[in-house]
Protein backbone atom coordinates (compact mmCIF):
# COMPACT_ATOMS: atom_id res chain seq x y z
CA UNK A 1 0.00 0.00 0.00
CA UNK A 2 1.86 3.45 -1.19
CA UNK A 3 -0.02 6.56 0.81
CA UNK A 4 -1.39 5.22 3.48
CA UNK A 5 -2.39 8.57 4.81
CA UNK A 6 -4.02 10.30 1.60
CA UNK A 7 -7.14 9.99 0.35
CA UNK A 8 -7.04 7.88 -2.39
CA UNK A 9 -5.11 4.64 -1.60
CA UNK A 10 -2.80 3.27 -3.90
CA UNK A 11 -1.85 -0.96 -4.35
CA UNK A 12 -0.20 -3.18 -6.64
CA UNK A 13 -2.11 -6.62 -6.94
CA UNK A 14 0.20 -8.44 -9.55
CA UNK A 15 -0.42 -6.42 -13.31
CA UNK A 16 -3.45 -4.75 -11.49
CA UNK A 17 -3.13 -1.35 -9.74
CA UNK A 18 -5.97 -1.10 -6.85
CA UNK A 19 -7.46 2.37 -6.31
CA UNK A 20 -9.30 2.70 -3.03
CA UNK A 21 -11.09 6.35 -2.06
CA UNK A 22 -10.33 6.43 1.65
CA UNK A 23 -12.76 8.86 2.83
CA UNK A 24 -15.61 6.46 4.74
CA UNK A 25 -16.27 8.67 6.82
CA UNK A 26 -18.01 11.47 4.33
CA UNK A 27 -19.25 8.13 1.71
CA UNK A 28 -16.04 8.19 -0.07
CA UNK A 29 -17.03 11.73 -1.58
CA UNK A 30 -14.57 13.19 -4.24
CA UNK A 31 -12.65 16.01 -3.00
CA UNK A 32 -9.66 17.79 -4.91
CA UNK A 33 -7.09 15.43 -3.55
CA UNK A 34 -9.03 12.25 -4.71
CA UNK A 35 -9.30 13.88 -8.04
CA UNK A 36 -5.86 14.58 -8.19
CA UNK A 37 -4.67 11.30 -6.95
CA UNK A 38 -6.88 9.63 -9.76
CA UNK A 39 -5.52 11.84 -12.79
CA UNK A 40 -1.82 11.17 -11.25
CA UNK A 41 -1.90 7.04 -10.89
CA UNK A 42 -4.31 7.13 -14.44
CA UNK A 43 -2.28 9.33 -16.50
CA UNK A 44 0.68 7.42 -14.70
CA UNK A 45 -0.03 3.53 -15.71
CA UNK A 46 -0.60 4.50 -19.57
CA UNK A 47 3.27 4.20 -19.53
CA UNK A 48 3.63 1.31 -17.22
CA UNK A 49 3.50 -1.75 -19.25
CA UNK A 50 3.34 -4.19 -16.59
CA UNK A 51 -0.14 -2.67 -15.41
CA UNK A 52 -2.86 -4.57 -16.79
CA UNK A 53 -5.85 -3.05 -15.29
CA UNK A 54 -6.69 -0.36 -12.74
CA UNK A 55 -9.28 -1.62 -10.17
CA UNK A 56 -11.28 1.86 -8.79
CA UNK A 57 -13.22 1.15 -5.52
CA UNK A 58 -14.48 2.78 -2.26
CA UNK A 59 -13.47 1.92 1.67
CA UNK A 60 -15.79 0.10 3.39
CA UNK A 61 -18.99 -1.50 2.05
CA UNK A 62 -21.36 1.20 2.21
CA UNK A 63 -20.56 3.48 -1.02
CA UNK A 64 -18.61 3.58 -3.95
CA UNK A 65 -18.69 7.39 -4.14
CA UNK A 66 -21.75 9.42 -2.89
CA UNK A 67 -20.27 12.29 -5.50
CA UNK A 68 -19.37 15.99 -4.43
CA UNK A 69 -18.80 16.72 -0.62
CA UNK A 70 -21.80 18.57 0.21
CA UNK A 71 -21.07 18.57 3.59
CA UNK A 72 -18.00 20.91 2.87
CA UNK A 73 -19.50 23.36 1.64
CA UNK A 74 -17.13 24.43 -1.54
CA UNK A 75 -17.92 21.69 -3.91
CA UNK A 76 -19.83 23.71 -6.20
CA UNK A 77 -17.18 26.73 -5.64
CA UNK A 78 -15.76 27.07 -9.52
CA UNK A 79 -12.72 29.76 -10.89
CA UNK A 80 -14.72 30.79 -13.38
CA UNK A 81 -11.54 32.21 -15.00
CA UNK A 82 -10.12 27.95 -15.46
CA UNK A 83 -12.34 26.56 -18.29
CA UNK A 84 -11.03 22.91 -17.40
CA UNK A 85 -12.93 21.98 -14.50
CA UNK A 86 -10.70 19.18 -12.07
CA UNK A 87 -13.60 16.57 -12.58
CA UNK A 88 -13.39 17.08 -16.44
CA UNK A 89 -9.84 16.44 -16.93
CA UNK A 90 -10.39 13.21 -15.15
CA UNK A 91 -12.91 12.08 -17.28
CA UNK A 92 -10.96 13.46 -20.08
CA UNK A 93 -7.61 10.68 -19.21
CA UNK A 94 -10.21 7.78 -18.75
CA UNK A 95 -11.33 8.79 -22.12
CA UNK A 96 -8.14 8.28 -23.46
CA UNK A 97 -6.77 5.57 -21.09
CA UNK A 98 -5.27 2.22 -22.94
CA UNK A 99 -5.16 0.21 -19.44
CA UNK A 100 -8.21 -1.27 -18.92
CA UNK A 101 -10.85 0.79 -16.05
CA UNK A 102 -12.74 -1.54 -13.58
CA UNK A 103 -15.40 -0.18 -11.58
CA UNK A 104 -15.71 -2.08 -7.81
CA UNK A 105 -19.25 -0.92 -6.68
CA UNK A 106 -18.93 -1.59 -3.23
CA UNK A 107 -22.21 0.46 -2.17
CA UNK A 108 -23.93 4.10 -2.72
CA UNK A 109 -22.89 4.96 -6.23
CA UNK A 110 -24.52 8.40 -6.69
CA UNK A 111 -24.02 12.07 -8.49
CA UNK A 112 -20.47 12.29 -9.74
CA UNK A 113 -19.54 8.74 -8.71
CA UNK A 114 -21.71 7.44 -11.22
CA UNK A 115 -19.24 9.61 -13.37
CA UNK A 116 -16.53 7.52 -11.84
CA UNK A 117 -18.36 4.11 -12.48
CA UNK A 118 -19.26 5.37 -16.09
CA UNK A 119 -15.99 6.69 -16.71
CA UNK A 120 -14.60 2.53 -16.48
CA UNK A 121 -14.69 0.34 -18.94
CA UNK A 122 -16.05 -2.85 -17.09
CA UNK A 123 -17.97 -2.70 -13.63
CA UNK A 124 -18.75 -5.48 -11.01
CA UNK A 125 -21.32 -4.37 -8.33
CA UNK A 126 -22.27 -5.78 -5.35
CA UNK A 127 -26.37 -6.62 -5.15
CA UNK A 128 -26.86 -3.72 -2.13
CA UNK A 129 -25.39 -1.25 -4.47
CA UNK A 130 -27.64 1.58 -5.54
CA UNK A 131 -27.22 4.07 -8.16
CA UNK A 132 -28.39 7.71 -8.46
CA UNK A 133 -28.13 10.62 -10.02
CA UNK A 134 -29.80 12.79 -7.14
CA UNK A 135 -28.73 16.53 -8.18
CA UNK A 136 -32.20 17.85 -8.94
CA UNK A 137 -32.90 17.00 -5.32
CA UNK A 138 -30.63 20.06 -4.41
CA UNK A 139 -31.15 22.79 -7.53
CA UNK A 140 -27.99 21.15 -9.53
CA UNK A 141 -28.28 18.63 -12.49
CA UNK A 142 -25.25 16.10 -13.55
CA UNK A 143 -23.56 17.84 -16.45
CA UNK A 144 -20.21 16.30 -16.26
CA UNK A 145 -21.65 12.69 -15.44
CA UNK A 146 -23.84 13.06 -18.50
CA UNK A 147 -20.69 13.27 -20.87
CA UNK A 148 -19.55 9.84 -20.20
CA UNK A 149 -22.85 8.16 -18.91
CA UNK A 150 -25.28 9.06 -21.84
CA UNK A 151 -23.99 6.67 -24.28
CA UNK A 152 -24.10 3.73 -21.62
CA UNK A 153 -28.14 3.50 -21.03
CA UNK A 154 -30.94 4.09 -22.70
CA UNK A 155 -32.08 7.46 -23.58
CA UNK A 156 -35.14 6.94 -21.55
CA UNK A 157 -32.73 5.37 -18.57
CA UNK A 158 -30.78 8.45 -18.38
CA UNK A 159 -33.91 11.01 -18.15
CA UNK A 160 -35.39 9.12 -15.39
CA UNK A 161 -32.21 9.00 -13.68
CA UNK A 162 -31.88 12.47 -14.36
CA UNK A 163 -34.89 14.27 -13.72
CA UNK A 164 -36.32 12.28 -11.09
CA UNK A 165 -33.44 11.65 -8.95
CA UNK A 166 -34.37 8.85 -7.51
CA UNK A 167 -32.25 5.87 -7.37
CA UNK A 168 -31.88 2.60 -9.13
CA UNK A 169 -31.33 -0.79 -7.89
CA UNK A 170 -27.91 -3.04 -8.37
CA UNK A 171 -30.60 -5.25 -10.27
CA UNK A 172 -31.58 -2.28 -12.66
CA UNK A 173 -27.90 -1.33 -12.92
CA UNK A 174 -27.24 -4.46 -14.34
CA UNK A 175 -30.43 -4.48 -16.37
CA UNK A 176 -29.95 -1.18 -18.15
CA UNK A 177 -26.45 -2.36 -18.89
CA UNK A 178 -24.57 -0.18 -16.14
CA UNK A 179 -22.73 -2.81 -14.83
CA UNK A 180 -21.00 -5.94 -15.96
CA UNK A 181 -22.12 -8.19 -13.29
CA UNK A 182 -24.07 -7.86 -9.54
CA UNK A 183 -21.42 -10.71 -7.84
CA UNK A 184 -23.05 -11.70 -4.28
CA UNK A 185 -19.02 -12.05 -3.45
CA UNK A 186 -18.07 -8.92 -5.08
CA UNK A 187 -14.12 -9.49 -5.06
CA UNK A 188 -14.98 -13.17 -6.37
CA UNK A 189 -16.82 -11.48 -9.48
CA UNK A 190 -14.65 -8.98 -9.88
CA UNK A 191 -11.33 -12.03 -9.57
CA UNK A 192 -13.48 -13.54 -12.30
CA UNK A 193 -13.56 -10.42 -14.21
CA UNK A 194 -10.38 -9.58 -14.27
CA UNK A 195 -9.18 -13.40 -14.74
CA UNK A 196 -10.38 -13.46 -18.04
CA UNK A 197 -8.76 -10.18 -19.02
CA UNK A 198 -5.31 -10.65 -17.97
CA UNK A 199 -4.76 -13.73 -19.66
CA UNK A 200 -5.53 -11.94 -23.22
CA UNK A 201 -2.98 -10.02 -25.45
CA UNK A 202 -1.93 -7.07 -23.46
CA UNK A 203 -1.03 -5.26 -27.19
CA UNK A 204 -4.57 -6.35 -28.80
CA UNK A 205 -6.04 -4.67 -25.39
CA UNK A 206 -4.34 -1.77 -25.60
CA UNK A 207 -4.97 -1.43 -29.72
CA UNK A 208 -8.46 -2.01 -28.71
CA UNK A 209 -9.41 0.17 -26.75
CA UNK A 210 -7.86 2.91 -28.40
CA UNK A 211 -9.88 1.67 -31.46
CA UNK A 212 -13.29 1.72 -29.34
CA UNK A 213 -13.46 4.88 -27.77
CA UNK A 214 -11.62 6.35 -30.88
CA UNK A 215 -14.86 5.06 -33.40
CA UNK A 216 -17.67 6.50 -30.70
CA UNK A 217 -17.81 9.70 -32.11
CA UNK A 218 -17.85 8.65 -35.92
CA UNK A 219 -20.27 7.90 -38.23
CA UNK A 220 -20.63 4.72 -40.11
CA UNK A 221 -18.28 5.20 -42.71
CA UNK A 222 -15.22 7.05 -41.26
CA UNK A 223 -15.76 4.19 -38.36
CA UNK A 224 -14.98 1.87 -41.32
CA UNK A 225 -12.23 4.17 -43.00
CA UNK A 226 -10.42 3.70 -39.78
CA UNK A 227 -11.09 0.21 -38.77
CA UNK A 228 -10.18 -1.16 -42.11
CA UNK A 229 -6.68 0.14 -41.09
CA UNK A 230 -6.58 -0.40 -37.98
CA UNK A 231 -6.83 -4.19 -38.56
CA UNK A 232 -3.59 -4.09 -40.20
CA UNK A 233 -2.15 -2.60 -37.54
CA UNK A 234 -3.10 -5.08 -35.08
CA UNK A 235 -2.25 -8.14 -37.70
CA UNK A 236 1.50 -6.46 -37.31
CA UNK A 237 2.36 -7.17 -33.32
CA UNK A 238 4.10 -9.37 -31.75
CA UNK A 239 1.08 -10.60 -29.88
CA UNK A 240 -0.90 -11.47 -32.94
CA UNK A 241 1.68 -13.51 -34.31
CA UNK A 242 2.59 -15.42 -31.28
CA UNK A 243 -1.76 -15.81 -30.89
CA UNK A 244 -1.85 -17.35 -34.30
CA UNK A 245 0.92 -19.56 -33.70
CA UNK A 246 -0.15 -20.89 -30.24
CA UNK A 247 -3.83 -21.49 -32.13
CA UNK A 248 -2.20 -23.47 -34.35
CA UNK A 249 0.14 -25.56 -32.22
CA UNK A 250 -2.66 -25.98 -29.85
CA UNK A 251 -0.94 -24.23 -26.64
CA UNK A 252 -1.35 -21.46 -24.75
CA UNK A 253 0.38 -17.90 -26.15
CA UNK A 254 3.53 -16.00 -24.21
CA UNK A 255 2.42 -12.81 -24.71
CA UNK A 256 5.28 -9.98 -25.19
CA UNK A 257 2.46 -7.08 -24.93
CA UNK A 258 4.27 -5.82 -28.39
């Protein structure tokens, strides 16, 4: 465990970095140094090749992330001279993140922790986890969240969400498609998970998910203009080469991640 004492709490789990908010005590709410630990250890691991996957979690077992600190006061306090706002730019590096985001939904995932969860690319959630976007409820409205979390659900999903405030159920999560999985043992779903990711071609999962959040904002044909060479691309590493082979001489691959 590196920081001990900070907010966000940093561990290596073999070729998986853990990311834990440490702040039980106020529902693991984001504050500025949770935000900046995220964008530090995110924008960090795109360069650390033996980091497979960042696991993103909350202390305890009664939320995820219950959003903004209310309680404090200044969480809707903005320099409106700065037109990058701190929860932006994280969403921004997630966007463009190549390792792998996993969402642990420990509990209460509400308001801009449901920007966190949507911000990941896979998300195991445990069944008393409930989601909410509950900003109306205080004269606010999700802005940021709705960036990364409209493309996830249903258009009719995210207006309920949105305009009602009410929550949703770990059940509903997973039936709208929020989540990946509701795991009774959450860390044996997410072990699961994660088991059959880090046994695939770190290079093809890096390619990948370049390619996928690269294609979301395209239409139809420029999605194909670039995917057609793309494929070459991938056909090229050291991965797919060594995949092919191992197919062929019925064994399992040693990846190189090239």
């Amino acid at each position: 465990m590196t920081n001990p004492s900070s907010e966000l709490l940093e561990e290596r789990r073999g070729g998986v970095l853990w990311l834990t908010i440490s702040r039980e005590a106020r529902r693991n709410a984001i504050s500025p140094g949770v935000l900046s630990g995220l964008c530090d250890a995110i924008e960090r691991v795109q360069h650390e090749r033996d980091v497979r996957a960042v696991v993103l979690t909350g202390a305890g077992d009664k939320a995820f992330c219950a959003g903004a600190d209310l309680a404090a006061g200044t969480a809707f306090r903005f320099d409106h001279s700065e037109p990058y706002a701190a929860l932006a730019e994280l969403l921004r590096l997630a966007r463009r993140s190549i390792v792998p985001l996993v969402a642990r939904v420990n509990g209460a995932c509400m308001a801009g922790g449901m920007g966190l969860l949507a911000m990941c690319d896979l998300a195991v959630a445990a069944p008393h986890a409930v989601f909410g976007l509950p900003e109306v409820k205080v004269g606010l409205f999700p802005a940021q969240v709705l960036s990364v979390l409209h493309h996830l659900l249903p258009r009719r999903a995210v207006a309920q969400m949105c305009l009602t405030g009410e929550p949703i159920s770990a059940a509903q999560a997973l039936n709208w498609g929020l989540v990946n999985t509701v795991a009774d043992d959450l860390d044996s779903g997410l072990e699961a998970l994660l088991g059959c990711l880090l046994d695939k071609s770190p290079a093809a999962i890096r390619r990948g998910l370049y390619t996928m959040k690269a294609i979301e904002a395209m239409s139809f044909e420029e999605s194909m203009r670039f995917t057609e060479s793309q494929i070459a691309l991938f056909a090229l590493t050291e991965d797919a080469a060594e995949g092919q082979l191992a197919f062929r001489e019925k064994r399992a691959p040693n990846w190189t991640g090239r």
